[in-house]
PDB file of N, CA and C in Angstrom:
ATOM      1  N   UNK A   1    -142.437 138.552 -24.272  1.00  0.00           N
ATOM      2  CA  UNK A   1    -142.183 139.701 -23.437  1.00  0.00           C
ATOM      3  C   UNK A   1    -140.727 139.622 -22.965  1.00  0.00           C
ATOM      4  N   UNK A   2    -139.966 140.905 -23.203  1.00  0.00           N
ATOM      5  CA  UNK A   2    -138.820 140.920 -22.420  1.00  0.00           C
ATOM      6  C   UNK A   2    -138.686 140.786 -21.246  1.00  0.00           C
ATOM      7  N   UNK A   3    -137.131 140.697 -20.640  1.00  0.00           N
ATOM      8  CA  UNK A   3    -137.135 140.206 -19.306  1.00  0.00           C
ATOM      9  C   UNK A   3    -137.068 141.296 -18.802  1.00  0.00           C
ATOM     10  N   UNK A   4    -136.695 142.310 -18.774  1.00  0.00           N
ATOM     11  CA  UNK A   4    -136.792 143.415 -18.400  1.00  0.00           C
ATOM     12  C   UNK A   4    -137.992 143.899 -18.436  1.00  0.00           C
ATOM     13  N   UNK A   5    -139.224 143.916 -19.310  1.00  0.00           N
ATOM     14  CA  UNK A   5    -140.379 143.841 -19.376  1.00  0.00           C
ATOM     15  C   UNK A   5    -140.991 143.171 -17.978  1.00  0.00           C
ATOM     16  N   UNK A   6    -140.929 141.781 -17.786  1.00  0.00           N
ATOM     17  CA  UNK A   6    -141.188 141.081 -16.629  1.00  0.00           C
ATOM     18  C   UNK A   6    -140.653 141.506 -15.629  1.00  0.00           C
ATOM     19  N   UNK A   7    -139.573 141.568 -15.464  1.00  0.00           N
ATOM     20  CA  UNK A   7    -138.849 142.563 -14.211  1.00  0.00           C
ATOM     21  C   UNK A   7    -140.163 143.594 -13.946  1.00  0.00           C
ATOM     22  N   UNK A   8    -139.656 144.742 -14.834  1.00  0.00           N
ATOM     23  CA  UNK A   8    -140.613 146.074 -14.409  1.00  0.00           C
ATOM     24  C   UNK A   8    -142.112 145.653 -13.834  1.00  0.00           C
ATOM     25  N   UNK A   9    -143.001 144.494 -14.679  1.00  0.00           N
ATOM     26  CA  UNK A   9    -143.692 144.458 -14.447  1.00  0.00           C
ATOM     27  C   UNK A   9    -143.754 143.866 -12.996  1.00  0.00           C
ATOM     28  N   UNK A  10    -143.722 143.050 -12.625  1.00  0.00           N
ATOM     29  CA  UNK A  10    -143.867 142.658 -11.454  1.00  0.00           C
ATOM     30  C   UNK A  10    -143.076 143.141 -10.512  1.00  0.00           C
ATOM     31  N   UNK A  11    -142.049 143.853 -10.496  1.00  0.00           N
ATOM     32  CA  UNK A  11    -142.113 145.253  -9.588  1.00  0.00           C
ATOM     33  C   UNK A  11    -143.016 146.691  -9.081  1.00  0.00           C
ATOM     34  N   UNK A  12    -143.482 146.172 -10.144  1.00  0.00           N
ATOM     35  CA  UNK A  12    -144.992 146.945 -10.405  1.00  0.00           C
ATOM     36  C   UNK A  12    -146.015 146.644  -9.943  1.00  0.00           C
ATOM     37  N   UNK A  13    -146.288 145.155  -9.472  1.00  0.00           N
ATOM     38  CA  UNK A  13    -147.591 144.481  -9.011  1.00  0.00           C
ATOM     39  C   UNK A  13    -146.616 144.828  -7.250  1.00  0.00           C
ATOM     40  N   UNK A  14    -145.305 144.552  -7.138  1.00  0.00           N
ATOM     41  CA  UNK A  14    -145.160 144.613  -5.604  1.00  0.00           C
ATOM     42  C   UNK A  14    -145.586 145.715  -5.053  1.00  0.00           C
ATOM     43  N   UNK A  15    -144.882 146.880  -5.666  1.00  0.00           N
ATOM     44  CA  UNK A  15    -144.916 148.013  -5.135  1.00  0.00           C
ATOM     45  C   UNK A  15    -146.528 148.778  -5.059  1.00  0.00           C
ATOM     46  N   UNK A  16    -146.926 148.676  -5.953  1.00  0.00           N
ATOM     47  CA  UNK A  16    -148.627 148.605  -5.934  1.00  0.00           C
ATOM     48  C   UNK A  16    -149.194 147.806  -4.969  1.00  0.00           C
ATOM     49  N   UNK A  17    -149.061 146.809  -4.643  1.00  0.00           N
ATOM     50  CA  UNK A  17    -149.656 145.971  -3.452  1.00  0.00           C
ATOM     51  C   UNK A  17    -149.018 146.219  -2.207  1.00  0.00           C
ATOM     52  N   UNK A  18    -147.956 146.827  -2.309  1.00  0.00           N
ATOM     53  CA  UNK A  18    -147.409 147.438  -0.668  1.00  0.00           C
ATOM     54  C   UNK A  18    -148.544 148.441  -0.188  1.00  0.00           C
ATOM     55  N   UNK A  19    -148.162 149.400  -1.139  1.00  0.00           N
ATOM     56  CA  UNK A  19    -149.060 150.779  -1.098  1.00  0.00           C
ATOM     57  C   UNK A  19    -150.028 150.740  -0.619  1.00  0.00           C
ATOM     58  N   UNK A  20    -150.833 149.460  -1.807  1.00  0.00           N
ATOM     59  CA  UNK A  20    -152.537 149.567  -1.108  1.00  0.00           C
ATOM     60  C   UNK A  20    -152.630 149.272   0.668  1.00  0.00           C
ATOM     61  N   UNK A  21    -151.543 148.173   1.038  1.00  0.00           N
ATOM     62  CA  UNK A  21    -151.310 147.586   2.135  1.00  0.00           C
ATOM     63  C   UNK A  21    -151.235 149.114   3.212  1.00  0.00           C
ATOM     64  N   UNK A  22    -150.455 149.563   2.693  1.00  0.00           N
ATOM     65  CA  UNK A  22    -150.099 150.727   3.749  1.00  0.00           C
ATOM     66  C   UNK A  22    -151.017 151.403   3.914  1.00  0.00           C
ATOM     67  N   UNK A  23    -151.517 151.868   2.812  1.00  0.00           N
ATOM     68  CA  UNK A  23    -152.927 152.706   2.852  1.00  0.00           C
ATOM     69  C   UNK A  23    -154.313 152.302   3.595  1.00  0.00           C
ATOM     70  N   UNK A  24    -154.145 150.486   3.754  1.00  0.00           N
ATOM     71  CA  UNK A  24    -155.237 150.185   4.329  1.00  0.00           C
ATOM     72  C   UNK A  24    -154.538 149.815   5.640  1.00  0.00           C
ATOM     73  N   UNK A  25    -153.945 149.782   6.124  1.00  0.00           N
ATOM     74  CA  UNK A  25    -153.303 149.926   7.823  1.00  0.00           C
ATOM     75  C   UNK A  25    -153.514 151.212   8.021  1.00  0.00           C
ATOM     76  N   UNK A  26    -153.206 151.956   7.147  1.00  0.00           N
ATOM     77  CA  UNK A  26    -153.280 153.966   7.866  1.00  0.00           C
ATOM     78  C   UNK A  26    -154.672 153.667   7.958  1.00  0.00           C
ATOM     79  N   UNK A  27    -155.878 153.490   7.212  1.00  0.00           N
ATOM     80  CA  UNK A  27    -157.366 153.450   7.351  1.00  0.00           C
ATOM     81  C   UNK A  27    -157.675 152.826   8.451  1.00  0.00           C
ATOM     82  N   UNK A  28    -157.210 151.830   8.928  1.00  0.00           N
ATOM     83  CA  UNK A  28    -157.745 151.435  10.419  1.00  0.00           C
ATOM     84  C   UNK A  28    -156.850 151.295  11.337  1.00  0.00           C
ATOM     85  N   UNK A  29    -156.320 152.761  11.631  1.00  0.00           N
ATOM     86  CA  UNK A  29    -155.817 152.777  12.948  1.00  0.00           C
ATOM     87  C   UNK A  29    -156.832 153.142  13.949  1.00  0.00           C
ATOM     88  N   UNK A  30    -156.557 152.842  15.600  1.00  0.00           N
ATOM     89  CA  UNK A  30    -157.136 153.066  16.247  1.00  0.00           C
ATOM     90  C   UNK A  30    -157.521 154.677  16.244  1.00  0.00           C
ATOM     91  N   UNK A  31    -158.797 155.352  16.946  1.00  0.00           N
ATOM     92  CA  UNK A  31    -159.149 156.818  17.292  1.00  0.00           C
ATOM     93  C   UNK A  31    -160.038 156.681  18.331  1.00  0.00           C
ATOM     94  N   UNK A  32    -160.231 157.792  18.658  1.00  0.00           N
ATOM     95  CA  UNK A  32    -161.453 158.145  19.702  1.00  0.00           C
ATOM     96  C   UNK A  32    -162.308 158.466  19.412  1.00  0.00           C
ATOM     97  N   UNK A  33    -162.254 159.446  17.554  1.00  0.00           N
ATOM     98  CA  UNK A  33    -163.178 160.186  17.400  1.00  0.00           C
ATOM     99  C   UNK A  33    -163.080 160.420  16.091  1.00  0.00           C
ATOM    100  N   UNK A  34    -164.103 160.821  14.930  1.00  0.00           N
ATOM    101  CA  UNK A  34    -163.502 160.854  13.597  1.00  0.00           C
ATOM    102  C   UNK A  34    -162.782 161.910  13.464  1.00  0.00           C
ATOM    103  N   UNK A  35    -162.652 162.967  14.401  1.00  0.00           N
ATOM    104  CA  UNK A  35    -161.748 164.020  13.769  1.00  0.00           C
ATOM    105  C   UNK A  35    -160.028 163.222  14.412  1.00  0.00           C
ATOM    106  N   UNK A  36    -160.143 162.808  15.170  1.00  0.00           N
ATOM    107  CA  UNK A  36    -158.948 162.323  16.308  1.00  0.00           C
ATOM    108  C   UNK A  36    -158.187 161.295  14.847  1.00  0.00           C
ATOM    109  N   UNK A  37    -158.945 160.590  14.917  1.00  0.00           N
ATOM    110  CA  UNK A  37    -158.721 159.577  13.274  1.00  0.00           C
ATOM    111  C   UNK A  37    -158.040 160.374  12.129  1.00  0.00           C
ATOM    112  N   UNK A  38    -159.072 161.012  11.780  1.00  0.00           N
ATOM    113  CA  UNK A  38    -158.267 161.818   9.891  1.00  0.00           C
ATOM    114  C   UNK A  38    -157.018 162.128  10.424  1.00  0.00           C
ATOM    115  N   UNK A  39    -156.557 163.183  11.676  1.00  0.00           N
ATOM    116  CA  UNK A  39    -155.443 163.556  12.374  1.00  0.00           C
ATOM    117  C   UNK A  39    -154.523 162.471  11.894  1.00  0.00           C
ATOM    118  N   UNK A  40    -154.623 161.320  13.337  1.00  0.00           N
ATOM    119  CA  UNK A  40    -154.119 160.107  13.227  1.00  0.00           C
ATOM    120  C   UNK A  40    -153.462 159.693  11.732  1.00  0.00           C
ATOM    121  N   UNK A  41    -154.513 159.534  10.709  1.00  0.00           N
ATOM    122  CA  UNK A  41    -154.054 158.830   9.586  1.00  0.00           C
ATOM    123  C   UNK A  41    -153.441 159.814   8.649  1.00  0.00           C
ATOM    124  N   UNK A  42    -153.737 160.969   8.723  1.00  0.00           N
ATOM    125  CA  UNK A  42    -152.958 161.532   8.017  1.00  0.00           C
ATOM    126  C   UNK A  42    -151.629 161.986   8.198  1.00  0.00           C
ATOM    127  N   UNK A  43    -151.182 161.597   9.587  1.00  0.00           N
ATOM    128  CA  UNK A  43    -149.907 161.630  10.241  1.00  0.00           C
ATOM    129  C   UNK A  43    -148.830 160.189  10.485  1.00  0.00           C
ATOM    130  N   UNK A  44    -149.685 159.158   9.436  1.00  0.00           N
ATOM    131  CA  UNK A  44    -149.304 158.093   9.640  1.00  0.00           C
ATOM    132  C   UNK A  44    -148.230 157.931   9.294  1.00  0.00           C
ATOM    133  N   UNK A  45    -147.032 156.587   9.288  1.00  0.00           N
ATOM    134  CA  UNK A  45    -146.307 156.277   8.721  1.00  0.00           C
ATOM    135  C   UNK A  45    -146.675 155.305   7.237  1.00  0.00           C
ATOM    136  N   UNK A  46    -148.019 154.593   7.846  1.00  0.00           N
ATOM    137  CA  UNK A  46    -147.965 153.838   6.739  1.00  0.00           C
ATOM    138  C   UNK A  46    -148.749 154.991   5.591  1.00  0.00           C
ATOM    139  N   UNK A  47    -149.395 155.863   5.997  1.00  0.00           N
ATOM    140  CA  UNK A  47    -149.594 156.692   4.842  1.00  0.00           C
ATOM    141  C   UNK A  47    -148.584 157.263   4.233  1.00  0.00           C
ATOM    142  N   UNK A  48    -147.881 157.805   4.476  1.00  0.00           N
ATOM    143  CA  UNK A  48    -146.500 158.037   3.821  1.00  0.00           C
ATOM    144  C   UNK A  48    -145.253 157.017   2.908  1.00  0.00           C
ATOM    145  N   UNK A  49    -145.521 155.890   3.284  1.00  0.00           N
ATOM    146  CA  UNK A  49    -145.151 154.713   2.672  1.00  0.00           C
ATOM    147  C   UNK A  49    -146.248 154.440   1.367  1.00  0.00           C
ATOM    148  N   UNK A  50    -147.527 154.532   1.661  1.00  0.00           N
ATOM    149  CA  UNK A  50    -148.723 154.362   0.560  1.00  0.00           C
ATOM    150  C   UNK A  50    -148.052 155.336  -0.695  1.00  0.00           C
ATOM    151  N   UNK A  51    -148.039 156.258  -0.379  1.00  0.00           N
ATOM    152  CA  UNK A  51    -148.008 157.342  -1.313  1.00  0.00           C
ATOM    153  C   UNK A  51    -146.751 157.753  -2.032  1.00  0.00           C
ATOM    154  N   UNK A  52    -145.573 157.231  -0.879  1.00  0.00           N
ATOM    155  CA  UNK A  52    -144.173 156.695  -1.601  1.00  0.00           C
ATOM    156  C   UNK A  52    -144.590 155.912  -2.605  1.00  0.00           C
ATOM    157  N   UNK A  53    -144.762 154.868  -2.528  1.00  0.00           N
ATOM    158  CA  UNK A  53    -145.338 153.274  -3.463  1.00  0.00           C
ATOM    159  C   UNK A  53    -145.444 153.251  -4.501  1.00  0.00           C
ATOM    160  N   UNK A  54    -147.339 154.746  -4.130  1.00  0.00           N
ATOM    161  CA  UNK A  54    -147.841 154.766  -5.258  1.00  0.00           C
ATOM    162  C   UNK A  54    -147.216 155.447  -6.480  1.00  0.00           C
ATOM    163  N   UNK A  55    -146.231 156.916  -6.614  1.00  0.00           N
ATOM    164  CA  UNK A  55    -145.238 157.672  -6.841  1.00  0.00           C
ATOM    165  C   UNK A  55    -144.610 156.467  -7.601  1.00  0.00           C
ATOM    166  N   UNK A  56    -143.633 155.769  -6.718  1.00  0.00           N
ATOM    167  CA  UNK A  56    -142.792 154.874  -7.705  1.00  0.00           C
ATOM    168  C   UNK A  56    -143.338 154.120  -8.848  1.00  0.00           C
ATOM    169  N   UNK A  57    -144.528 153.485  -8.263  1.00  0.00           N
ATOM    170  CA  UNK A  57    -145.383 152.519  -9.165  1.00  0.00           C
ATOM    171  C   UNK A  57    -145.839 153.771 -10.252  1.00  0.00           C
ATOM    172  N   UNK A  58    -145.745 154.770 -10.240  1.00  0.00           N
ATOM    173  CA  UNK A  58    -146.763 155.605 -11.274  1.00  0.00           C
ATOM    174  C   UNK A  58    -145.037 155.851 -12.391  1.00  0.00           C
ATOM    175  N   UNK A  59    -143.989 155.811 -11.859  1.00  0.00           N
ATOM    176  CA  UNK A  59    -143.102 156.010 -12.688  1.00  0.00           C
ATOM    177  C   UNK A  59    -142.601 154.850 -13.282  1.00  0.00           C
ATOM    178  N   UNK A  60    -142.740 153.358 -12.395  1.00  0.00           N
ATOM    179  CA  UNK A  60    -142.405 151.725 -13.129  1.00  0.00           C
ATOM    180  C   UNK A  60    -143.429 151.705 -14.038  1.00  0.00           C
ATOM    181  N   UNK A  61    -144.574 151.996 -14.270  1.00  0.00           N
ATOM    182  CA  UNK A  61    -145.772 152.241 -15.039  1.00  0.00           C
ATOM    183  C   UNK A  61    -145.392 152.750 -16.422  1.00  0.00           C
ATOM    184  N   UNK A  62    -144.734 154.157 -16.224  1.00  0.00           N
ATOM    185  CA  UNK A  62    -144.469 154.635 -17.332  1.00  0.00           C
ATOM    186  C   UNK A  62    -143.107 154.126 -18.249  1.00  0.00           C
ATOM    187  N   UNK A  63    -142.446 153.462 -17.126  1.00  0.00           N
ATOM    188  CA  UNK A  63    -141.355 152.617 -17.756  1.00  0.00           C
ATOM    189  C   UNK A  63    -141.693 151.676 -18.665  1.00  0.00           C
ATOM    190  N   UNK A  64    -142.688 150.785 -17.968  1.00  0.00           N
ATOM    191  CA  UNK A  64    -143.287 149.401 -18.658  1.00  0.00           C
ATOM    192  C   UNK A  64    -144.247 149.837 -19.758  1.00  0.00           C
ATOM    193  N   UNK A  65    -144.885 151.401 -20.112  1.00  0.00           N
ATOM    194  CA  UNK A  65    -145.254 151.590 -20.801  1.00  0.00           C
ATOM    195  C   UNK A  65    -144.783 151.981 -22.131  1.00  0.00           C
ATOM    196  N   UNK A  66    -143.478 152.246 -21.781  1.00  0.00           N
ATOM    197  CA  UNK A  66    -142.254 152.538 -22.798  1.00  0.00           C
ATOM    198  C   UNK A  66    -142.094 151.428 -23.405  1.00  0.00           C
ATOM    199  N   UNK A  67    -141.893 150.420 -22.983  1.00  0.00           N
ATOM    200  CA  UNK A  67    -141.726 148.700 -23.218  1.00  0.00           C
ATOM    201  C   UNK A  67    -142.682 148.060 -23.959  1.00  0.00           C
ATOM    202  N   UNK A  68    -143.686 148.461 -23.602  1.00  0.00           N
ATOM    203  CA  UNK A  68    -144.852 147.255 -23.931  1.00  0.00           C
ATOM    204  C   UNK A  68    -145.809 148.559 -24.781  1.00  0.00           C
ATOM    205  N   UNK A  69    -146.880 148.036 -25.625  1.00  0.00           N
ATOM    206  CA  UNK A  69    -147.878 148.602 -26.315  1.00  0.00           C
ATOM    207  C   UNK A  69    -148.581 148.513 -25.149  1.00  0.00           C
ATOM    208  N   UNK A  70    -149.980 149.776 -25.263  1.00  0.00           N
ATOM    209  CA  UNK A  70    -150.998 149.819 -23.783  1.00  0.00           C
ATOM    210  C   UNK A  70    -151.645 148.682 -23.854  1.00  0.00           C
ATOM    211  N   UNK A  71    -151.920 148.450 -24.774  1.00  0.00           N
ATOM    212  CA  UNK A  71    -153.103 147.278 -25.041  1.00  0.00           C
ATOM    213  C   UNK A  71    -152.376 145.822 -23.940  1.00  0.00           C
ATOM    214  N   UNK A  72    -151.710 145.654 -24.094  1.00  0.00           N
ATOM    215  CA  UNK A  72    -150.920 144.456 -23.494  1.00  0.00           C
ATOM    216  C   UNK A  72    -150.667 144.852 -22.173  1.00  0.00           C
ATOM    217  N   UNK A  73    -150.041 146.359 -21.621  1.00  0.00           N
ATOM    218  CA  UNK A  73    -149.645 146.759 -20.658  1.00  0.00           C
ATOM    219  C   UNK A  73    -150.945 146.844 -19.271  1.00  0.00           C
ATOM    220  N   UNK A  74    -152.204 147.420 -19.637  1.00  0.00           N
ATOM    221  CA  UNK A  74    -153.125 147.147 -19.034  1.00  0.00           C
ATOM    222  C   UNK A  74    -153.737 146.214 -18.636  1.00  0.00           C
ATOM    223  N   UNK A  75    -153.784 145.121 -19.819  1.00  0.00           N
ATOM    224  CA  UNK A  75    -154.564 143.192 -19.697  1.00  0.00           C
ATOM    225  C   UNK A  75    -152.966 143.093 -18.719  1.00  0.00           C
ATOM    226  N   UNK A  76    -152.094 143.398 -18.439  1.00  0.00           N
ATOM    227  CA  UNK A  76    -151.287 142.444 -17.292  1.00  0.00           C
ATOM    228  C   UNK A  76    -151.142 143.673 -16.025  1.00  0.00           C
ATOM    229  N   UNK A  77    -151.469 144.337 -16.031  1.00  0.00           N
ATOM    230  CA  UNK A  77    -151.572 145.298 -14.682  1.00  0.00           C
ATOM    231  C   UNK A  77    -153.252 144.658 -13.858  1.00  0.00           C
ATOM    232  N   UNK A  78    -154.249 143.779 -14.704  1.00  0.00           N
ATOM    233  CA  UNK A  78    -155.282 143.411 -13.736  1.00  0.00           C
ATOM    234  C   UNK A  78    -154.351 142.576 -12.545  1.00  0.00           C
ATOM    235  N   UNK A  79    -153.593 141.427 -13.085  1.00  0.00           N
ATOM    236  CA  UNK A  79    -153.032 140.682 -11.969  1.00  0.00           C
ATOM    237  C   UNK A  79    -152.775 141.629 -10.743  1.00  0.00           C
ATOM    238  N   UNK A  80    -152.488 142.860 -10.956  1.00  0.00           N
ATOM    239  CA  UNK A  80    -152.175 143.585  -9.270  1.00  0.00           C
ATOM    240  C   UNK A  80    -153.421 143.518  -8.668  1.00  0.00           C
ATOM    241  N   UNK A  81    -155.260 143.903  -9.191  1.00  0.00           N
ATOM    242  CA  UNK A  81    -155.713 143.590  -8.398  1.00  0.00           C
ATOM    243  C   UNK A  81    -155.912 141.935  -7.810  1.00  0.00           C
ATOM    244  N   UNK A  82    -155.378 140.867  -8.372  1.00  0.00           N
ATOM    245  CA  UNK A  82    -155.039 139.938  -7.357  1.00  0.00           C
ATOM    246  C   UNK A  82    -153.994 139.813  -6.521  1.00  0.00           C
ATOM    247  N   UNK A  83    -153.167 140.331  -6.669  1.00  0.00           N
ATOM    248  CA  UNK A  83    -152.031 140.367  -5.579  1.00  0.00           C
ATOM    249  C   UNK A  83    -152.900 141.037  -4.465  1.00  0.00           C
ATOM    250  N   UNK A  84    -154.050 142.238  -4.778  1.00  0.00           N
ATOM    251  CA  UNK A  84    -153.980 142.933  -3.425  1.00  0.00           C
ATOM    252  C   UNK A  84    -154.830 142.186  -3.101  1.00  0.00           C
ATOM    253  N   UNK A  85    -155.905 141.576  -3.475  1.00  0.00           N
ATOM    254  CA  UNK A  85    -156.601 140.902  -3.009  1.00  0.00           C
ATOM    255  C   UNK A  85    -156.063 139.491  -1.827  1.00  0.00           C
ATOM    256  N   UNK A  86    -155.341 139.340  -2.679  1.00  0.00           N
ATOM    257  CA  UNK A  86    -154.344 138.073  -2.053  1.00  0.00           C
ATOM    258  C   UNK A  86    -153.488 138.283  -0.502  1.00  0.00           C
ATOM    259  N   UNK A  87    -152.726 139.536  -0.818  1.00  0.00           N
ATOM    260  CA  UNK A  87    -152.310 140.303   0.062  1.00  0.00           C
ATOM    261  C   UNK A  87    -153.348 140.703   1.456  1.00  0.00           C
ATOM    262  N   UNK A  88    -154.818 141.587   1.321  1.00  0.00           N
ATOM    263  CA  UNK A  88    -155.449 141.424   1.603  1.00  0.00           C
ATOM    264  C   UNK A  88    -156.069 140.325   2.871  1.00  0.00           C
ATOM    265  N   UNK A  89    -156.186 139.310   1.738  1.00  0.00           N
ATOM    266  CA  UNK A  89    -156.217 137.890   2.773  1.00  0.00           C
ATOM    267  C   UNK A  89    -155.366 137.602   3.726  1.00  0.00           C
ATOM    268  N   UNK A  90    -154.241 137.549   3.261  1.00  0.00           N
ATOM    269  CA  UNK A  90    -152.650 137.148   3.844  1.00  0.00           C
ATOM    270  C   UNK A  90    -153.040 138.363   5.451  1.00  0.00           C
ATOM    271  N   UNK A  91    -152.707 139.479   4.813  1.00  0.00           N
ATOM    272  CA  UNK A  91    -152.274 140.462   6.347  1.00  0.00           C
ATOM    273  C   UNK A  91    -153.168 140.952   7.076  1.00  0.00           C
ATOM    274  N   UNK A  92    -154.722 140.964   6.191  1.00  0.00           N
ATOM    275  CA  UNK A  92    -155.852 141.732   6.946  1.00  0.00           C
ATOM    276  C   UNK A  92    -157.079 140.949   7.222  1.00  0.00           C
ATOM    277  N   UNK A  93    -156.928 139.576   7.495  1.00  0.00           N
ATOM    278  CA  UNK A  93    -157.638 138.097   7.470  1.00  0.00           C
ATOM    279  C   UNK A  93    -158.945 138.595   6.884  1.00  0.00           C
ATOM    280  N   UNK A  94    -158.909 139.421   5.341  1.00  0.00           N
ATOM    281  CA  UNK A  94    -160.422 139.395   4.594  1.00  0.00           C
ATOM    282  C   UNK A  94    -160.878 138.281   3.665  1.00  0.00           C
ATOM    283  N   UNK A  95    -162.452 138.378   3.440  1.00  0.00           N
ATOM    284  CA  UNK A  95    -162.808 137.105   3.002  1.00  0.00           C
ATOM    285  C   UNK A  95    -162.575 137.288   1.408  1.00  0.00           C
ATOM    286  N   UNK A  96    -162.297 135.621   1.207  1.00  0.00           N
ATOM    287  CA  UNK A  96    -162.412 135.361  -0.063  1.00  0.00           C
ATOM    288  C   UNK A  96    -163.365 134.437  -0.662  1.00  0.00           C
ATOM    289  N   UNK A  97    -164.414 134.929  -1.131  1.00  0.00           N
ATOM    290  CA  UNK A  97    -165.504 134.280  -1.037  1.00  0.00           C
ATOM    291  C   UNK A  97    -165.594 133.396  -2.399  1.00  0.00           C
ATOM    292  N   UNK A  98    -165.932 132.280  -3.192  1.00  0.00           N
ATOM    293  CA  UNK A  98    -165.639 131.409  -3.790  1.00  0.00           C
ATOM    294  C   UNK A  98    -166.106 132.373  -5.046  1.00  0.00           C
ATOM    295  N   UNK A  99    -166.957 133.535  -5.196  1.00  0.00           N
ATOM    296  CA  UNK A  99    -166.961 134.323  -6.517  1.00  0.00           C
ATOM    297  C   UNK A  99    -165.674 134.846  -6.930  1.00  0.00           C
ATOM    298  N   UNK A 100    -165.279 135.665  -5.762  1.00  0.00           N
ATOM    299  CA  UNK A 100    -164.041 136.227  -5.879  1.00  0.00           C
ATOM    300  C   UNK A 100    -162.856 134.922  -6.047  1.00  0.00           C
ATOM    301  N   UNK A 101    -162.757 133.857  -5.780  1.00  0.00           N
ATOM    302  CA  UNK A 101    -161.392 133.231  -5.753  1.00  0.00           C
ATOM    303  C   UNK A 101    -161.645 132.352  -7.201  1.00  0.00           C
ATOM    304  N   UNK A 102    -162.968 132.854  -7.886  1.00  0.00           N
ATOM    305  CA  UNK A 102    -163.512 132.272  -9.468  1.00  0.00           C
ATOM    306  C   UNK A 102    -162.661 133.639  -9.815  1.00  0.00           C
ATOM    307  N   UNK A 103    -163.136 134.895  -9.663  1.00  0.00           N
ATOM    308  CA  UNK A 103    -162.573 135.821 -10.061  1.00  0.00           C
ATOM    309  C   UNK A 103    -161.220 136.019 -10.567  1.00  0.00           C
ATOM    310  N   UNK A 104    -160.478 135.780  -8.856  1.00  0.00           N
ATOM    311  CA  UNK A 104    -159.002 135.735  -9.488  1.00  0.00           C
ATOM    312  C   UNK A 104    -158.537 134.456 -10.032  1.00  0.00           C
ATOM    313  N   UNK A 105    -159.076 133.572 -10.330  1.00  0.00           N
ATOM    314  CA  UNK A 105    -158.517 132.439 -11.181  1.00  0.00           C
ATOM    315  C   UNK A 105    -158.860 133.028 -12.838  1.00  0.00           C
ATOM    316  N   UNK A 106    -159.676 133.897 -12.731  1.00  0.00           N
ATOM    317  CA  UNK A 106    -160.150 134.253 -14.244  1.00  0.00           C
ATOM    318  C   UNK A 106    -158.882 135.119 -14.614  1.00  0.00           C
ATOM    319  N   UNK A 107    -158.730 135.998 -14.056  1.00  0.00           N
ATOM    320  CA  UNK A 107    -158.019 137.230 -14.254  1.00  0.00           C
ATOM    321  C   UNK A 107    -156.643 136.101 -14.497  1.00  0.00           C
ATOM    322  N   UNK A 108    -156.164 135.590 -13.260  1.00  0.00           N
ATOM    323  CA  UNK A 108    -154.898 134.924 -13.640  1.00  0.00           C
ATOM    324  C   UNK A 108    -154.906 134.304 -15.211  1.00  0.00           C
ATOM    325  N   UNK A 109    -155.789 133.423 -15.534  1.00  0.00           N
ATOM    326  CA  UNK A 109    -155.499 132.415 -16.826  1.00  0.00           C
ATOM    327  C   UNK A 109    -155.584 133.729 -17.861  1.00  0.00           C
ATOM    328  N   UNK A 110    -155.958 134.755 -17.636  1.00  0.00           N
ATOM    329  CA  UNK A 110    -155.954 136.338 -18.724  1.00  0.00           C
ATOM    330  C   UNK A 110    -154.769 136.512 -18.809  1.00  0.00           C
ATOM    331  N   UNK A 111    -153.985 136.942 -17.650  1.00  0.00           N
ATOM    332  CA  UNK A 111    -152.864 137.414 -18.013  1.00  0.00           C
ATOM    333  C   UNK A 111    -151.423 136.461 -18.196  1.00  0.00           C
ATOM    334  N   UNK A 112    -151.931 135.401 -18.106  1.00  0.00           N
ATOM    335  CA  UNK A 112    -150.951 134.201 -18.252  1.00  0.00           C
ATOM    336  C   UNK A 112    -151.053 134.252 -19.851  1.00  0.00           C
ATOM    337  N   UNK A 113    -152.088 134.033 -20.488  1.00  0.00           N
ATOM    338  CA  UNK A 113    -152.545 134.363 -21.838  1.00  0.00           C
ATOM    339  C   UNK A 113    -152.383 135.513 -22.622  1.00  0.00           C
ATOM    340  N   UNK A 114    -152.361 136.851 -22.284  1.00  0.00           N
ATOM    341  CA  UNK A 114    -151.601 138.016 -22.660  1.00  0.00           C
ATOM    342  C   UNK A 114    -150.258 138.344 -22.212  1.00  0.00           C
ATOM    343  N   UNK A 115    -149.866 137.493 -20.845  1.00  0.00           N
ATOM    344  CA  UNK A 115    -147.699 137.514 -20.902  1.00  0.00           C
ATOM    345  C   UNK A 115    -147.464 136.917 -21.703  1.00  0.00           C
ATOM    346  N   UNK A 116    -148.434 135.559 -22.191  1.00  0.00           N
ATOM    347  CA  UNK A 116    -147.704 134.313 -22.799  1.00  0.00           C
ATOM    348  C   UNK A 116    -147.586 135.042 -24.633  1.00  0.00           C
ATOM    349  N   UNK A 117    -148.291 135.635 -25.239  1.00  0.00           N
ATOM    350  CA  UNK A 117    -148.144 135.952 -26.904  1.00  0.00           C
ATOM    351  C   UNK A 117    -147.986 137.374 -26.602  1.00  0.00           C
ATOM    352  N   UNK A 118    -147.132 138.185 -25.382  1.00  0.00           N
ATOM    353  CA  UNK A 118    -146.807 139.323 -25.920  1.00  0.00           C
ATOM    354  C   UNK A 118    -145.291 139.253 -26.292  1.00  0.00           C
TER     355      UNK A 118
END
């Protein structure tokens, strides 16, 4: 894989794992009430950052898709759902329960194995 390849890509896992981040801070902000809430979150900042993110990531996507065949491009876009997962843990103290941390050890040795012979 090119380096530029690697670049894009893992600019791709950041910016994707911001997003989700933002998107799940806009989801639990404080309210009074569920209408007071949708208000709230849809006036958020971090929603607006989510959806920035996601935008960029949908155009590094099509970059890295320029780069890479899909087949390869998809087996290394799973690693983002471990970043968010990871992320996740890190900022929103969720559990990682020993299926899931089998999980992302699986996914990792995948795409270590599809970066490594693309």
């Amino acid at each position: 894989m090119s380096k530029l390849a690697i670049f894009i890509w893992l600019l791709n896992i950041i910016v994707d794992t911001l997003g989700h981040m933002a998107f799940k801070r806009a989801a639990i902000i404080e309210h009074d009430g569920e209408w007071d809430r949708w208000k709230q979150m849809l006036s958020s900042w971090p929603l607006m950052i989510g959806i920035f993110c996601f935008g960029l990531e949908f155009v590094l996507w099509l970059i890295l898709l320029s780069i890479l065949p899909l087949s390869i491009g998809v087996l290394l876009s799973a690693f983002n759902t471990v970043s968010i997962m990871i992320a996740g843990r890190i900022i929103f103290k969720e559990m990682l329960d020993p299926l899931r941390l089998v999980g992302i050890g699986l996914i990792t040795i995948g795409v270590m194995l599809v970066g490594g012979y693309a």
